[in-house]
C-alpha atoms as a PDB file:
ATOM      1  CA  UNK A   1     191.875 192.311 111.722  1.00  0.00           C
ATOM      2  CA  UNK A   2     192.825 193.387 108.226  1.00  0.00           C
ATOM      3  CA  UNK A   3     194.597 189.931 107.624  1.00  0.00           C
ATOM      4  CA  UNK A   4     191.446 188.105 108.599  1.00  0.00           C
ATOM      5  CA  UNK A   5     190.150 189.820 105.836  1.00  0.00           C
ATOM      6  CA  UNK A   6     192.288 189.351 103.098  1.00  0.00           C
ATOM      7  CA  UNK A   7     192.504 185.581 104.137  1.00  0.00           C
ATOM      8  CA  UNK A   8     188.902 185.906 103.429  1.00  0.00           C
ATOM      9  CA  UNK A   9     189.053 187.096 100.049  1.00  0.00           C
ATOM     10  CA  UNK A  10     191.657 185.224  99.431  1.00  0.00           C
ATOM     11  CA  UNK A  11     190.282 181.882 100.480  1.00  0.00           C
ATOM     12  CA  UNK A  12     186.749 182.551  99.553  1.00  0.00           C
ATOM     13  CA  UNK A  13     186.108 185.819  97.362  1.00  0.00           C
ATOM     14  CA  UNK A  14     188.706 185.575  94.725  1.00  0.00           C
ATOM     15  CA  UNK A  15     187.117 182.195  93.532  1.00  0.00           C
ATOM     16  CA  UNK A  16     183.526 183.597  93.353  1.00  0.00           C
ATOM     17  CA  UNK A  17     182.033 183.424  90.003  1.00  0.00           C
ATOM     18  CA  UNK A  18     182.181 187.029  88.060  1.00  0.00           C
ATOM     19  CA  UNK A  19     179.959 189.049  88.776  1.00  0.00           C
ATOM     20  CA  UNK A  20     178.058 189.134  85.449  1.00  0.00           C
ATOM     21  CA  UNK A  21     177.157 185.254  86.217  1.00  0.00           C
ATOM     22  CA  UNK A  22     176.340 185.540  90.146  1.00  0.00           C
ATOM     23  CA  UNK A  23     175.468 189.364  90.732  1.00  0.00           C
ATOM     24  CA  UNK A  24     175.491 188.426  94.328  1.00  0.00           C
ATOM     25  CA  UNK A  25     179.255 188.043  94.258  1.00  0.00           C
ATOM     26  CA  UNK A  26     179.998 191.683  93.494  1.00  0.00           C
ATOM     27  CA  UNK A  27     178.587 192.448  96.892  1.00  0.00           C
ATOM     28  CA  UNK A  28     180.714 189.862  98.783  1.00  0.00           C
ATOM     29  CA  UNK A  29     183.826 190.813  97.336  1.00  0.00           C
ATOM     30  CA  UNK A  30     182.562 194.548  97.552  1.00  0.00           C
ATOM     31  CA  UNK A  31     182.061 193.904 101.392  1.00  0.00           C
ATOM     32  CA  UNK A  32     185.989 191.823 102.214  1.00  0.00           C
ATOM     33  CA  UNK A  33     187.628 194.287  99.870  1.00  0.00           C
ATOM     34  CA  UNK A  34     186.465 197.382 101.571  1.00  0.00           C
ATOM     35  CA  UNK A  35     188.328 195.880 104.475  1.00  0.00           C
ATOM     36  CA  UNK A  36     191.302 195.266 102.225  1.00  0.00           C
ATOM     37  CA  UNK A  37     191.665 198.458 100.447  1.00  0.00           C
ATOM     38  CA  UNK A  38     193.539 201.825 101.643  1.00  0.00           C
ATOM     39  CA  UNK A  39     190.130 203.470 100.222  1.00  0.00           C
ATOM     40  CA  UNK A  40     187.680 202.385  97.813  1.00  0.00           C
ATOM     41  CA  UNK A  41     184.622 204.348  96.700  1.00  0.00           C
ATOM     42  CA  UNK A  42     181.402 203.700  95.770  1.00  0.00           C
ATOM     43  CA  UNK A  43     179.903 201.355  93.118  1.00  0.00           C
ATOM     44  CA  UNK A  44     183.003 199.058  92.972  1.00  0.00           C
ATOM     45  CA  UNK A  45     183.356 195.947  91.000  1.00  0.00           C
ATOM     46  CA  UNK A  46     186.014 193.670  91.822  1.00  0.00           C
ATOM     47  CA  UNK A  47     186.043 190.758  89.482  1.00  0.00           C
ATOM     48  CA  UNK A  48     186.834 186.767  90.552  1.00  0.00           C
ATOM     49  CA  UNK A  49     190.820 185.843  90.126  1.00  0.00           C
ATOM     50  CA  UNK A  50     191.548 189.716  91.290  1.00  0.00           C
ATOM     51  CA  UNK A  51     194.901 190.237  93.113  1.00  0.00           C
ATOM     52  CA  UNK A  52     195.687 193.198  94.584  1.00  0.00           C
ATOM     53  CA  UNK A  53     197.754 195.252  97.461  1.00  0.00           C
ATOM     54  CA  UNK A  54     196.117 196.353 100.297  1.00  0.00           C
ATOM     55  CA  UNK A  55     198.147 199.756  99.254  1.00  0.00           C
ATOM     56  CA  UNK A  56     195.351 199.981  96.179  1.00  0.00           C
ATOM     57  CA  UNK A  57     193.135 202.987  96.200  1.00  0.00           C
ATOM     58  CA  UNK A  58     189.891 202.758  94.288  1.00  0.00           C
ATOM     59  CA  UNK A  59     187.643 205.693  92.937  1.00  0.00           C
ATOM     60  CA  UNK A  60     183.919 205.474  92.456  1.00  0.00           C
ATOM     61  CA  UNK A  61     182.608 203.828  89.482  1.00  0.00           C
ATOM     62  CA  UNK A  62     185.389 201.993  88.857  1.00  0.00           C
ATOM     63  CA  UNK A  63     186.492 198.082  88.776  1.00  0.00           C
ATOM     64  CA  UNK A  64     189.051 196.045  88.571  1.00  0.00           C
ATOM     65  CA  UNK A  65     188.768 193.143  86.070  1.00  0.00           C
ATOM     66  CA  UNK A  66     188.599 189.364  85.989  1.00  0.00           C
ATOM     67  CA  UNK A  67     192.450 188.159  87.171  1.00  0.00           C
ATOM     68  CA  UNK A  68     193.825 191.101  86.981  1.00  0.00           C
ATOM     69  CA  UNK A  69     196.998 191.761  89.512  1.00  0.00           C
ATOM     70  CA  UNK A  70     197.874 195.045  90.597  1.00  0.00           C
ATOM     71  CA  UNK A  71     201.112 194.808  92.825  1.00  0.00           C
ATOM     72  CA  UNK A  72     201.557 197.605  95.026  1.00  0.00           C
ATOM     73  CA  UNK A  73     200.625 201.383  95.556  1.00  0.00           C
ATOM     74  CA  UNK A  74     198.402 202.007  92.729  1.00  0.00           C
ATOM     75  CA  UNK A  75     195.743 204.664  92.807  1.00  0.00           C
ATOM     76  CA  UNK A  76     192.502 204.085  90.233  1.00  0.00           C
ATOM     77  CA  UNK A  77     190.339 207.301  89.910  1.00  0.00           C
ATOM     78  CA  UNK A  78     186.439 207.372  89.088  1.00  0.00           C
ATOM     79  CA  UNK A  79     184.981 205.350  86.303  1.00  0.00           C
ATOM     80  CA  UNK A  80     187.683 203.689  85.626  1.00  0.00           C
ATOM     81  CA  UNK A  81     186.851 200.155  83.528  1.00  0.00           C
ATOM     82  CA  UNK A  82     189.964 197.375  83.326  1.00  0.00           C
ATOM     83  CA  UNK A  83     189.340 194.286  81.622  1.00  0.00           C
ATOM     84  CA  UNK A  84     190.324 191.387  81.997  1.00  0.00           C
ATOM     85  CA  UNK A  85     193.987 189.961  82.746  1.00  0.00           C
ATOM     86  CA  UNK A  86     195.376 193.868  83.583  1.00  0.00           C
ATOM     87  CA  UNK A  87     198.695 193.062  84.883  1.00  0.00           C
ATOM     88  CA  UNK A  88     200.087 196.651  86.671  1.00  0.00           C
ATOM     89  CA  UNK A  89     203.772 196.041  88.496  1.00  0.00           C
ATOM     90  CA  UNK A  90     205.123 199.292  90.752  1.00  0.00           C
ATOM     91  CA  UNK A  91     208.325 198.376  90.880  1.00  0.00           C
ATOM     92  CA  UNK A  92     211.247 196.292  88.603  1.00  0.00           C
ATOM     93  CA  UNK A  93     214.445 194.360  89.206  1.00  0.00           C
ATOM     94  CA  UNK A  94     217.601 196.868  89.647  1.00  0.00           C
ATOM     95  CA  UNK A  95     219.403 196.627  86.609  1.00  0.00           C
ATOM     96  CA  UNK A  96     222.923 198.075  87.634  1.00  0.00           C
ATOM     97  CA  UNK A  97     225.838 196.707  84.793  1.00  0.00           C
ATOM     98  CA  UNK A  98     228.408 196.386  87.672  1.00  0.00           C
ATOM     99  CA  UNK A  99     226.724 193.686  89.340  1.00  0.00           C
ATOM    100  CA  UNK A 100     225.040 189.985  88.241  1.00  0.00           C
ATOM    101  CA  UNK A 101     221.158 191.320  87.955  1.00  0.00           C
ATOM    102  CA  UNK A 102     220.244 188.597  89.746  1.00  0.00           C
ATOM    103  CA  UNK A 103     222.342 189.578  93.052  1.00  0.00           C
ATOM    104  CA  UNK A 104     220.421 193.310  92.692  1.00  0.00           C
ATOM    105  CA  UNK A 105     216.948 192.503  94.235  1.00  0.00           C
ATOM    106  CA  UNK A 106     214.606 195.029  93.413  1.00  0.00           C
ATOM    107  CA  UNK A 107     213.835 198.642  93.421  1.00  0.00           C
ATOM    108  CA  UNK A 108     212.141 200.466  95.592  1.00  0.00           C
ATOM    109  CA  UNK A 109     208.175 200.043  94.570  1.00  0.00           C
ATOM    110  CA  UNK A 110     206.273 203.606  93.217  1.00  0.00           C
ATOM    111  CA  UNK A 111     202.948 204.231  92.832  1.00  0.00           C
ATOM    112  CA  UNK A 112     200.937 203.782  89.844  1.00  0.00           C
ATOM    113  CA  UNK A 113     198.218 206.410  88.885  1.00  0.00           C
ATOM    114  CA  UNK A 114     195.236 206.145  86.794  1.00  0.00           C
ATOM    115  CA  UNK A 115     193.653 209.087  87.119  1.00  0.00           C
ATOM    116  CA  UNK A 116     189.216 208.993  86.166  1.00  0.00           C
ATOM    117  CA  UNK A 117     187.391 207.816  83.290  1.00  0.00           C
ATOM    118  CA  UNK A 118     189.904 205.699  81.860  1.00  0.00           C
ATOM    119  CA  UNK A 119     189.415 202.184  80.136  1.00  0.00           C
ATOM    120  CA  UNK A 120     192.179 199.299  79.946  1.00  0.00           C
ATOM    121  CA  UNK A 121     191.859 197.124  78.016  1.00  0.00           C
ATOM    122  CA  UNK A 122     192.479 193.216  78.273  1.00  0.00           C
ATOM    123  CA  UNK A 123     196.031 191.926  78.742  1.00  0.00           C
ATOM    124  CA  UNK A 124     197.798 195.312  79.538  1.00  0.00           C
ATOM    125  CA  UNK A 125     200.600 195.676  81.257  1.00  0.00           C
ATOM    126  CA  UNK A 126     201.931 198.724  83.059  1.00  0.00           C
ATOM    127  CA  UNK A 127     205.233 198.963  84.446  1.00  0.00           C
ATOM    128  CA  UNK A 128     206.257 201.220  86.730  1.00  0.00           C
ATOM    129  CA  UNK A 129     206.243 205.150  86.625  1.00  0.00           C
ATOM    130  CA  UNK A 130     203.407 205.106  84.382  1.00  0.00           C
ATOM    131  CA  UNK A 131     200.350 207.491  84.110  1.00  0.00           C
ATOM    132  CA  UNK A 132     197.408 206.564  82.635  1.00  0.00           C
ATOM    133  CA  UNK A 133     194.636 209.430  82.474  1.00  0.00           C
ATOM    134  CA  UNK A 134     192.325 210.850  79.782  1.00  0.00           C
ATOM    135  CA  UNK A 135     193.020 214.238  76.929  1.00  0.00           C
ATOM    136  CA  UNK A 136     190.407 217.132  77.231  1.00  0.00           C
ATOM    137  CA  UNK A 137     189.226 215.882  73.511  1.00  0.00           C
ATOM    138  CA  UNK A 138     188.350 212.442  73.832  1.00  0.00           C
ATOM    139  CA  UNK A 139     188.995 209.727  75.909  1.00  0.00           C
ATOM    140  CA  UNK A 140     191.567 207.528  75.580  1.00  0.00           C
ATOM    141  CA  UNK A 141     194.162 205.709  77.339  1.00  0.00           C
ATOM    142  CA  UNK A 142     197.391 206.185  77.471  1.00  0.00           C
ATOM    143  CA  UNK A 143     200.784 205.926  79.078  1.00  0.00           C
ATOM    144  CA  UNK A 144     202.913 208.128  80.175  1.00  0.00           C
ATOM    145  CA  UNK A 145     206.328 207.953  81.291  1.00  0.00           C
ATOM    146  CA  UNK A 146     207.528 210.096  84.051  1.00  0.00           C
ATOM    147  CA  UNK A 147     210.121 212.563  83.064  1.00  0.00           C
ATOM    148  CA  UNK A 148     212.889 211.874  85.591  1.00  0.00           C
ATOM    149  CA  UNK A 149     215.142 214.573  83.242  1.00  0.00           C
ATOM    150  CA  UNK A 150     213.567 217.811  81.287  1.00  0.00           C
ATOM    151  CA  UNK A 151     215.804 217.683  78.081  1.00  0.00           C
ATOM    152  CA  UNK A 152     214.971 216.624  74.277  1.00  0.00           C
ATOM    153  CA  UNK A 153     216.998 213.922  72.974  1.00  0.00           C
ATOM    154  CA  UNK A 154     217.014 213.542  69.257  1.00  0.00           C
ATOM    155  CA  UNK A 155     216.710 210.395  67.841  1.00  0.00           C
ATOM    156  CA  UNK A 156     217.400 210.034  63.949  1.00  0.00           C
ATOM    157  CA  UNK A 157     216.444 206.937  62.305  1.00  0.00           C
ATOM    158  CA  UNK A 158     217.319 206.046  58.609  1.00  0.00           C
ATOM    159  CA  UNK A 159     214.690 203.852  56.407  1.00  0.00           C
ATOM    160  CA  UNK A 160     214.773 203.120  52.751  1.00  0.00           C
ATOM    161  CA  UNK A 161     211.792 204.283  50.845  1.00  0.00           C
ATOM    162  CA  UNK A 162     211.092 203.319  47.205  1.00  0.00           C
ATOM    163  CA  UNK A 163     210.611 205.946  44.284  1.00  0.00           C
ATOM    164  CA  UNK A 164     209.079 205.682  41.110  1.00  0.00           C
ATOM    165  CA  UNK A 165     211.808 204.268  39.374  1.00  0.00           C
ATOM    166  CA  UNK A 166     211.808 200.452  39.720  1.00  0.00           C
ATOM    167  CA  UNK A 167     215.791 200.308  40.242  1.00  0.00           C
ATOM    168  CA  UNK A 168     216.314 202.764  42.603  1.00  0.00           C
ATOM    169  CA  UNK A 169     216.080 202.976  46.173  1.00  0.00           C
ATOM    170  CA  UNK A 170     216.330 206.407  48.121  1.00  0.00           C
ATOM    171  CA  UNK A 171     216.976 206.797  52.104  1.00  0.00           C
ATOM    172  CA  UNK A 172     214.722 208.746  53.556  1.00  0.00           C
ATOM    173  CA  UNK A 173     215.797 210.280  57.475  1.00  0.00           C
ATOM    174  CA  UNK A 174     213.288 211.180  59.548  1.00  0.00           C
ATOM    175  CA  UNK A 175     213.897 213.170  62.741  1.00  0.00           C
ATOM    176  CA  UNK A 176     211.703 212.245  65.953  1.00  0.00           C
ATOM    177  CA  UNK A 177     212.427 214.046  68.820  1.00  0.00           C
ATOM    178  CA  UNK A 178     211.772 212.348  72.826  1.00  0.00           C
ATOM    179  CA  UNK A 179     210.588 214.681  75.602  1.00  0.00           C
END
């Protein structure tokens, strides 16, 4: 029954106008994409052109924008807002040096989290093992890499700064350290 459904949207609810032109569409896609979904909460928008997996999980409050693809397990929290053209990919090509890439195929596919009251904004991209959640200050989104390994790598970078002297040039190194 589920792929009756997502024929459905795919056929007919995907092309609906957005939702801020033809408020009725909101509820249409609202109704096939509840059927789609592995949850979805309450007060969902799902925007026309919107791709997704039926693997997606979607909190209350939240929406996913106007074409915006989200391929495979990913998991939106409460009031999350994504504009438009969100592009979110949960898994990559294997990229192995003993073998053509193109003979790898692809990695296994992990799940993207965006935990509540996050905003994305238009034309993002998230690859995969990302985080995306907000700070106890303020609200902001970011990106967060998984850390597959616990140690510090140092990282020293060299760049020429100019003094007072119009002759001169000094190198300034600046030490950044990755967690």
């Amino acid at each position: 029954m589920k792929r009756f459904w997502i024929l459905m949207y795919i056929v007919f609810g995907k092309y609906l106008p957005p939702s801020y032109c033809f408020r009725p569409a909101k509820r249409i896609r609202g109704f096939w994409c509840r059927r789609i979904l592995a949850s979805m909460g309450e007060n969902v928008n799902i925007e026309k052109g919107a791709q997704f997996s039926h693997l997606c999980k979607l909190g209350d409050n939240s929406g996913i924008g106007v074409n915006c693809e989200l391929n495979g397990p990913v998991f939106i929290g409460d009031n999350v807002m994504m504009g438009p053209e969100v592009v979110i990919y949960t898994r990559n090509h294997k990229h192995q040096k003993d073998e053509l890439m193109i003979k790898q195929g692809y990695e296994e596919s992990k799940p993207v989290f965006i935990e509540d009251d996050v905003w994305i904004g238009r034309r993002a991209v998230s690859y995969t093992h990302l985080r995306a959640h907000e700070t106890r200050h303020d609200l902001v989104c970011r990106l967060l890499l998984e850390k597959k390994k616990k140690k510090k790598k140092k990282n020293r970078k060299t760049m020429k700064q100019p003094t007072n002297n119009k002759n001169k040039n000094t190198k300034k190194t600046i030490d950044t350290h990755i967690k």
